[in-house]
N, C-alpha and C. Protein backbone atom coordinates (compact mmCIF):
# COMPACT_ATOMS: atom_id res chain seq x y z
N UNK A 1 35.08 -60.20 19.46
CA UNK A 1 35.37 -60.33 18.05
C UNK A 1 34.40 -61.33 17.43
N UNK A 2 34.03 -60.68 16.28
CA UNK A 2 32.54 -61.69 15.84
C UNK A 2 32.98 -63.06 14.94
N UNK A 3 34.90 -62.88 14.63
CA UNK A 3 35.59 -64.36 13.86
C UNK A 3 35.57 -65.41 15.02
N UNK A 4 35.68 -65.22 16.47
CA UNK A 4 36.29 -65.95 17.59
C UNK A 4 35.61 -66.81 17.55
N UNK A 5 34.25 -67.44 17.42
CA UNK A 5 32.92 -68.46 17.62
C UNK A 5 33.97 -69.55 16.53
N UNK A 6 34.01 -69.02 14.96
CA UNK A 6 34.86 -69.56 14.00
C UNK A 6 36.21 -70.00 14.50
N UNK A 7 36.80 -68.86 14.55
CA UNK A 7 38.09 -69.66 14.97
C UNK A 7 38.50 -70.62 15.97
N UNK A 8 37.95 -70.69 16.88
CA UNK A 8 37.04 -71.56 18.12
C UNK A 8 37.12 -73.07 17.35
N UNK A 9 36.42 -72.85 16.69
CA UNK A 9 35.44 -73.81 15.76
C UNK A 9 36.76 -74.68 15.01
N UNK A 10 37.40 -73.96 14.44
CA UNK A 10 38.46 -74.50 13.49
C UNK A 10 39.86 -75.20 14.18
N UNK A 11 40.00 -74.54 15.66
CA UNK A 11 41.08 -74.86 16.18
C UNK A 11 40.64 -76.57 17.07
N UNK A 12 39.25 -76.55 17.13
CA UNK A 12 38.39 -77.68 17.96
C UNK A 12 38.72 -78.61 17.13
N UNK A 13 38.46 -78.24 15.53
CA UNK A 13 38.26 -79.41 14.73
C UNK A 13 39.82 -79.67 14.53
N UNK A 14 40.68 -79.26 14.38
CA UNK A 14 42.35 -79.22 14.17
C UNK A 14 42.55 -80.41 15.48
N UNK A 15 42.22 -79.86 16.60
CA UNK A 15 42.79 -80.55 17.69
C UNK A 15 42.05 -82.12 18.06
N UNK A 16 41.02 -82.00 17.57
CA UNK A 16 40.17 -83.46 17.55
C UNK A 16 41.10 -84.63 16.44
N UNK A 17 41.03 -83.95 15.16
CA UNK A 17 42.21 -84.39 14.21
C UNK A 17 43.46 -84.95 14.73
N UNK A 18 44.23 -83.81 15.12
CA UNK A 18 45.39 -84.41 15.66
C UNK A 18 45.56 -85.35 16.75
N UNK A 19 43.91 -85.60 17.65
CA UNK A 19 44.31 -85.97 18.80
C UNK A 19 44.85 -85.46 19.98
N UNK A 20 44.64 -83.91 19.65
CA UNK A 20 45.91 -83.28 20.52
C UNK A 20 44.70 -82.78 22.13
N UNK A 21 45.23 -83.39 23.36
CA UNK A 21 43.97 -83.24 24.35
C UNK A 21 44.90 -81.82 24.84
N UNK A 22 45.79 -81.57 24.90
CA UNK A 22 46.46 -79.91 25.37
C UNK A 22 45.99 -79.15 24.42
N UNK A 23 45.71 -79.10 23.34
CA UNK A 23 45.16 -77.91 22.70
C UNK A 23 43.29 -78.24 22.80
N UNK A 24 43.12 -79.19 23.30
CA UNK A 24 41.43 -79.23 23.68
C UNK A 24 41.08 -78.81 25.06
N UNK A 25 42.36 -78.89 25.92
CA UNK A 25 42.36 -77.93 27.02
C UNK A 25 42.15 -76.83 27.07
N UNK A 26 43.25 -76.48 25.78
CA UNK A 26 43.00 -75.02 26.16
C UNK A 26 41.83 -74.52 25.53
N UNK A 27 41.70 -75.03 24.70
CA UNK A 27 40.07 -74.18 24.35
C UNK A 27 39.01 -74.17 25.36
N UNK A 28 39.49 -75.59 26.42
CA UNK A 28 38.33 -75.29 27.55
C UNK A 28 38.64 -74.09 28.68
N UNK A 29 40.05 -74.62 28.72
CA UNK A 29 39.98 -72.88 29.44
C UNK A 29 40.02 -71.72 28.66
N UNK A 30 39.30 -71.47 27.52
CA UNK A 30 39.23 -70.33 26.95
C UNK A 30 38.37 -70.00 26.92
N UNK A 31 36.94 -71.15 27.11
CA UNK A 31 35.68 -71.48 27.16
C UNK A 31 35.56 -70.65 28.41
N UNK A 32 36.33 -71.11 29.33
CA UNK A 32 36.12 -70.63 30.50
C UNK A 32 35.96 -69.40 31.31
N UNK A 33 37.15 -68.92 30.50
CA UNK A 33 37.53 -67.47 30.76
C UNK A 33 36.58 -66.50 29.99
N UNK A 34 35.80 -67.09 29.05
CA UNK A 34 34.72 -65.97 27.71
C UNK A 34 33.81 -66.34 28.75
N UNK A 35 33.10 -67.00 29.90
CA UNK A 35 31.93 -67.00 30.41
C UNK A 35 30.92 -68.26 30.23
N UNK A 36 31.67 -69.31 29.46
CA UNK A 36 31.07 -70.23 28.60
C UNK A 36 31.48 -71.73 29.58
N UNK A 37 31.10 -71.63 31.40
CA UNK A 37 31.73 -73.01 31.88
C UNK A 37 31.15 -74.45 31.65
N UNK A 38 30.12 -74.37 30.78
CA UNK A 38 29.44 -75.38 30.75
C UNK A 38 30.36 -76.26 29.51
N UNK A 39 30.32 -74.97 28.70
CA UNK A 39 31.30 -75.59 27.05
C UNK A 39 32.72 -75.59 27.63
N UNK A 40 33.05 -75.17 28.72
CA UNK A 40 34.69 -75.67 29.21
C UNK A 40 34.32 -76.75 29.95
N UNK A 41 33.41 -77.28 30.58
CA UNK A 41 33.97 -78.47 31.36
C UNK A 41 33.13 -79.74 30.37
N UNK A 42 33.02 -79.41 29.29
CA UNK A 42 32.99 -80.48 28.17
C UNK A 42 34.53 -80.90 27.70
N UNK A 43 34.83 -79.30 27.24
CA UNK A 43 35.96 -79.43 26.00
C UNK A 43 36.94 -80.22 27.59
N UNK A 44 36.82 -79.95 28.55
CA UNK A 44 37.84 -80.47 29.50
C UNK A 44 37.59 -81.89 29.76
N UNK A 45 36.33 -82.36 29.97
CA UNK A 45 35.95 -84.03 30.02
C UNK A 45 36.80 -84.93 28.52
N UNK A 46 36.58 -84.01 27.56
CA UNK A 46 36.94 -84.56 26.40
C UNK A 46 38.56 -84.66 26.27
N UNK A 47 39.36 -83.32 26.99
CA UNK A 47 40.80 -83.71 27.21
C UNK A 47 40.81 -84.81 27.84
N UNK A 48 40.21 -84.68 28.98
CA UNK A 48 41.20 -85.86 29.98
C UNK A 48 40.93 -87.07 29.73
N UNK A 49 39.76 -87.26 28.98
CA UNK A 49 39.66 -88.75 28.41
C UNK A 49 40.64 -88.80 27.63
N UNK A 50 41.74 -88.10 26.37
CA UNK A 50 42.03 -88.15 25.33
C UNK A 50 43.94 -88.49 26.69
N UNK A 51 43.83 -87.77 27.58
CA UNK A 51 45.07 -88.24 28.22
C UNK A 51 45.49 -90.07 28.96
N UNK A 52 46.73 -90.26 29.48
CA UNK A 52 46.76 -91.36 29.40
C UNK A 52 46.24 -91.79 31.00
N UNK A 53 45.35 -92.28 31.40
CA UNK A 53 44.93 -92.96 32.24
C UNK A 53 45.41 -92.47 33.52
N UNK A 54 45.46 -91.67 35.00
CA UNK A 54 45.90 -91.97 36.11
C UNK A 54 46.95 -90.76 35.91
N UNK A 55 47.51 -89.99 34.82
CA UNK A 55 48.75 -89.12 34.87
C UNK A 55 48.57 -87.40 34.95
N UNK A 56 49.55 -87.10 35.43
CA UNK A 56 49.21 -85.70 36.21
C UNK A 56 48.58 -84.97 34.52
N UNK A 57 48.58 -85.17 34.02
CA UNK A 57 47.86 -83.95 32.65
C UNK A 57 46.48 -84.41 32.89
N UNK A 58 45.75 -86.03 33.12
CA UNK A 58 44.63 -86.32 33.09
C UNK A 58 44.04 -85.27 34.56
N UNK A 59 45.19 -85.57 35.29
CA UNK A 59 44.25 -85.11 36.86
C UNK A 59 44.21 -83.35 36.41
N UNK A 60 45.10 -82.96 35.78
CA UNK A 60 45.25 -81.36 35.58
C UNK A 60 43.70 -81.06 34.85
N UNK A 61 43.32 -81.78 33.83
CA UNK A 61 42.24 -81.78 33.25
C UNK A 61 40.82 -81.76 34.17
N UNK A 62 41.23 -82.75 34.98
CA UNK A 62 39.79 -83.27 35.78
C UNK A 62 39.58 -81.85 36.47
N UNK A 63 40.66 -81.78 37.07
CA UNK A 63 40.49 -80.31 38.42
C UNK A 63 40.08 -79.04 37.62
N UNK A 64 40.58 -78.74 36.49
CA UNK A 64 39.68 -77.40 35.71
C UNK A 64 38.47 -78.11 35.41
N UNK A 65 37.90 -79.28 35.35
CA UNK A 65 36.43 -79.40 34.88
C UNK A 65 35.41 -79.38 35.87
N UNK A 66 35.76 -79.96 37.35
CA UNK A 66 35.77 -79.67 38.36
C UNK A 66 35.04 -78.09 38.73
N UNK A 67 36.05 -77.68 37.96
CA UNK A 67 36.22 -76.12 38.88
C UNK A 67 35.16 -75.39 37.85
N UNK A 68 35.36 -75.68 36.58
CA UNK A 68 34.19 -75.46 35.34
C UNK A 68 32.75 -75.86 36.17
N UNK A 69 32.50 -77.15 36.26
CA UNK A 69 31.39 -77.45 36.78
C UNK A 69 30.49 -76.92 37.95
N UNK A 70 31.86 -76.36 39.04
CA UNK A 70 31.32 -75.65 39.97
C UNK A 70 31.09 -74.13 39.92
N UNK A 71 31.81 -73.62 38.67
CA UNK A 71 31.11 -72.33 38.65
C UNK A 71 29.99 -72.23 37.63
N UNK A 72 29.71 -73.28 36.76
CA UNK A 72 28.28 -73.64 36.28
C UNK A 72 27.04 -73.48 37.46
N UNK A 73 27.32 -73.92 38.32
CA UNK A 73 26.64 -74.45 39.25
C UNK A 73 26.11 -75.97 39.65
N UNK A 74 27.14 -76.47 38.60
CA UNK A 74 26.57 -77.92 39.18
C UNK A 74 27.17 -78.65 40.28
N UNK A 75 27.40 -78.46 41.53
CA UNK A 75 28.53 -78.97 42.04
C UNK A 75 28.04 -80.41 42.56
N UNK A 76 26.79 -80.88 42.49
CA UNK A 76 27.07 -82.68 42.07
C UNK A 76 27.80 -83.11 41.42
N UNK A 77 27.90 -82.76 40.28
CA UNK A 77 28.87 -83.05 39.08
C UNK A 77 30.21 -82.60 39.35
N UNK A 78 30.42 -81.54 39.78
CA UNK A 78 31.98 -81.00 40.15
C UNK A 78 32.56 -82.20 41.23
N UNK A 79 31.69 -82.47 42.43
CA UNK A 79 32.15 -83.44 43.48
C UNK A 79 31.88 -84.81 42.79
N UNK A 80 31.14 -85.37 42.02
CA UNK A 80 31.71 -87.17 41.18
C UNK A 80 33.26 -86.71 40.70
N UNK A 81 33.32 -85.33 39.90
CA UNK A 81 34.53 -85.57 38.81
C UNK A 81 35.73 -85.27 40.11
N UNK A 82 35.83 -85.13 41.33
CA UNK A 82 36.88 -84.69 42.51
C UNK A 82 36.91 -85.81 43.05
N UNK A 83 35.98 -87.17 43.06
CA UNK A 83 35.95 -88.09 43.77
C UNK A 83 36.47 -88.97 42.96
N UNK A 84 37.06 -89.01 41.71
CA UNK A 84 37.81 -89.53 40.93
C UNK A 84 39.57 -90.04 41.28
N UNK A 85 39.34 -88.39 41.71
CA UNK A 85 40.98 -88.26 42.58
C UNK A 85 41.49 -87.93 43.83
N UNK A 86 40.93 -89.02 44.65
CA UNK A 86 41.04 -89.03 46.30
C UNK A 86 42.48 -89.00 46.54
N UNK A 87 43.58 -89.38 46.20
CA UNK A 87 44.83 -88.93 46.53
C UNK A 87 45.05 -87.60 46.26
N UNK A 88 44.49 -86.64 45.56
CA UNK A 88 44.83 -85.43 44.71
C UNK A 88 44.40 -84.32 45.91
N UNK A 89 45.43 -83.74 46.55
CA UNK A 89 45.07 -82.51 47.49
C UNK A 89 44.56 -81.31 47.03
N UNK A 90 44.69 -80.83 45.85
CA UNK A 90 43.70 -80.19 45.50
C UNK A 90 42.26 -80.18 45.11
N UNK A 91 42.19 -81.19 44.74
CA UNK A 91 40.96 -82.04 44.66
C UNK A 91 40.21 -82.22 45.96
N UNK A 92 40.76 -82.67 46.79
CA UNK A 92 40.00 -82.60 48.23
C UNK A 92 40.54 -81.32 48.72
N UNK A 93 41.11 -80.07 48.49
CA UNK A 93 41.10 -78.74 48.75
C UNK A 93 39.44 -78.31 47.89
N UNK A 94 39.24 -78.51 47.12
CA UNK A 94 37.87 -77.81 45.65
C UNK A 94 36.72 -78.81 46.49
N UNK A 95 36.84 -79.97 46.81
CA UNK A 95 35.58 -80.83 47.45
C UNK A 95 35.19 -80.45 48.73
N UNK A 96 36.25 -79.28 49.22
CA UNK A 96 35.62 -79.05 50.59
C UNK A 96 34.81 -77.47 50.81
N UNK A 97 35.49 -76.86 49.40
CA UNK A 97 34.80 -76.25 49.34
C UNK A 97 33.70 -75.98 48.90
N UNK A 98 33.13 -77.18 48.20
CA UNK A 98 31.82 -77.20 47.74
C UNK A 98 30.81 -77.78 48.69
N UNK A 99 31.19 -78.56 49.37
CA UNK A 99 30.61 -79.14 50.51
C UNK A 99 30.26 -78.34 51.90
């Protein structure tokens, strides 16, 4: 759909506004799912900063940017943002598979 780039656009700027890092999620996983992992594991860096420090929504964030990053192909970058959360078993489940 040739509105989606726009509406994209409008729901980014809504959710920056409000502050809201769950609706900046989801645009990264929407980013994600259109083919676009580079612009999802932004809009996802930008959630989990916007979450509160150490709490399962921040780590939920990290692990899709993670997973963004590694199907970018960057998986340097995918393994710093997994080494963030050494208690997190999925996190060291995604680090071993990049390794």
């Amino acid at each position: 759909d040739k509105d989606a780039p726009a509406l994209k656009q409008q729901l980014l700027q809504l959710a920056e506004k409000r502050q809201s890092p769950l609706l900046i999620e989801l645009l990264g996983l929407l980013s994600s799912q259109t083919g676009n992992a580079m612009e999802s594991a932004d809009l996802l860096d930008h959630a989990a900063s916007l979450y509160p420090p150490g709490s399962p929504d921040q780590e939920r964030a990290r692990l899709y940017q993670a997973e963004a990053l590694r199907t970018y192909g960057d998986a340097q970058s995918a393994a710093s943002v997994l080494l963030t959360l050494p208690a997190h078993p999925a996190a060291q489940a995604l680090l071993k598979k990049i390794k």
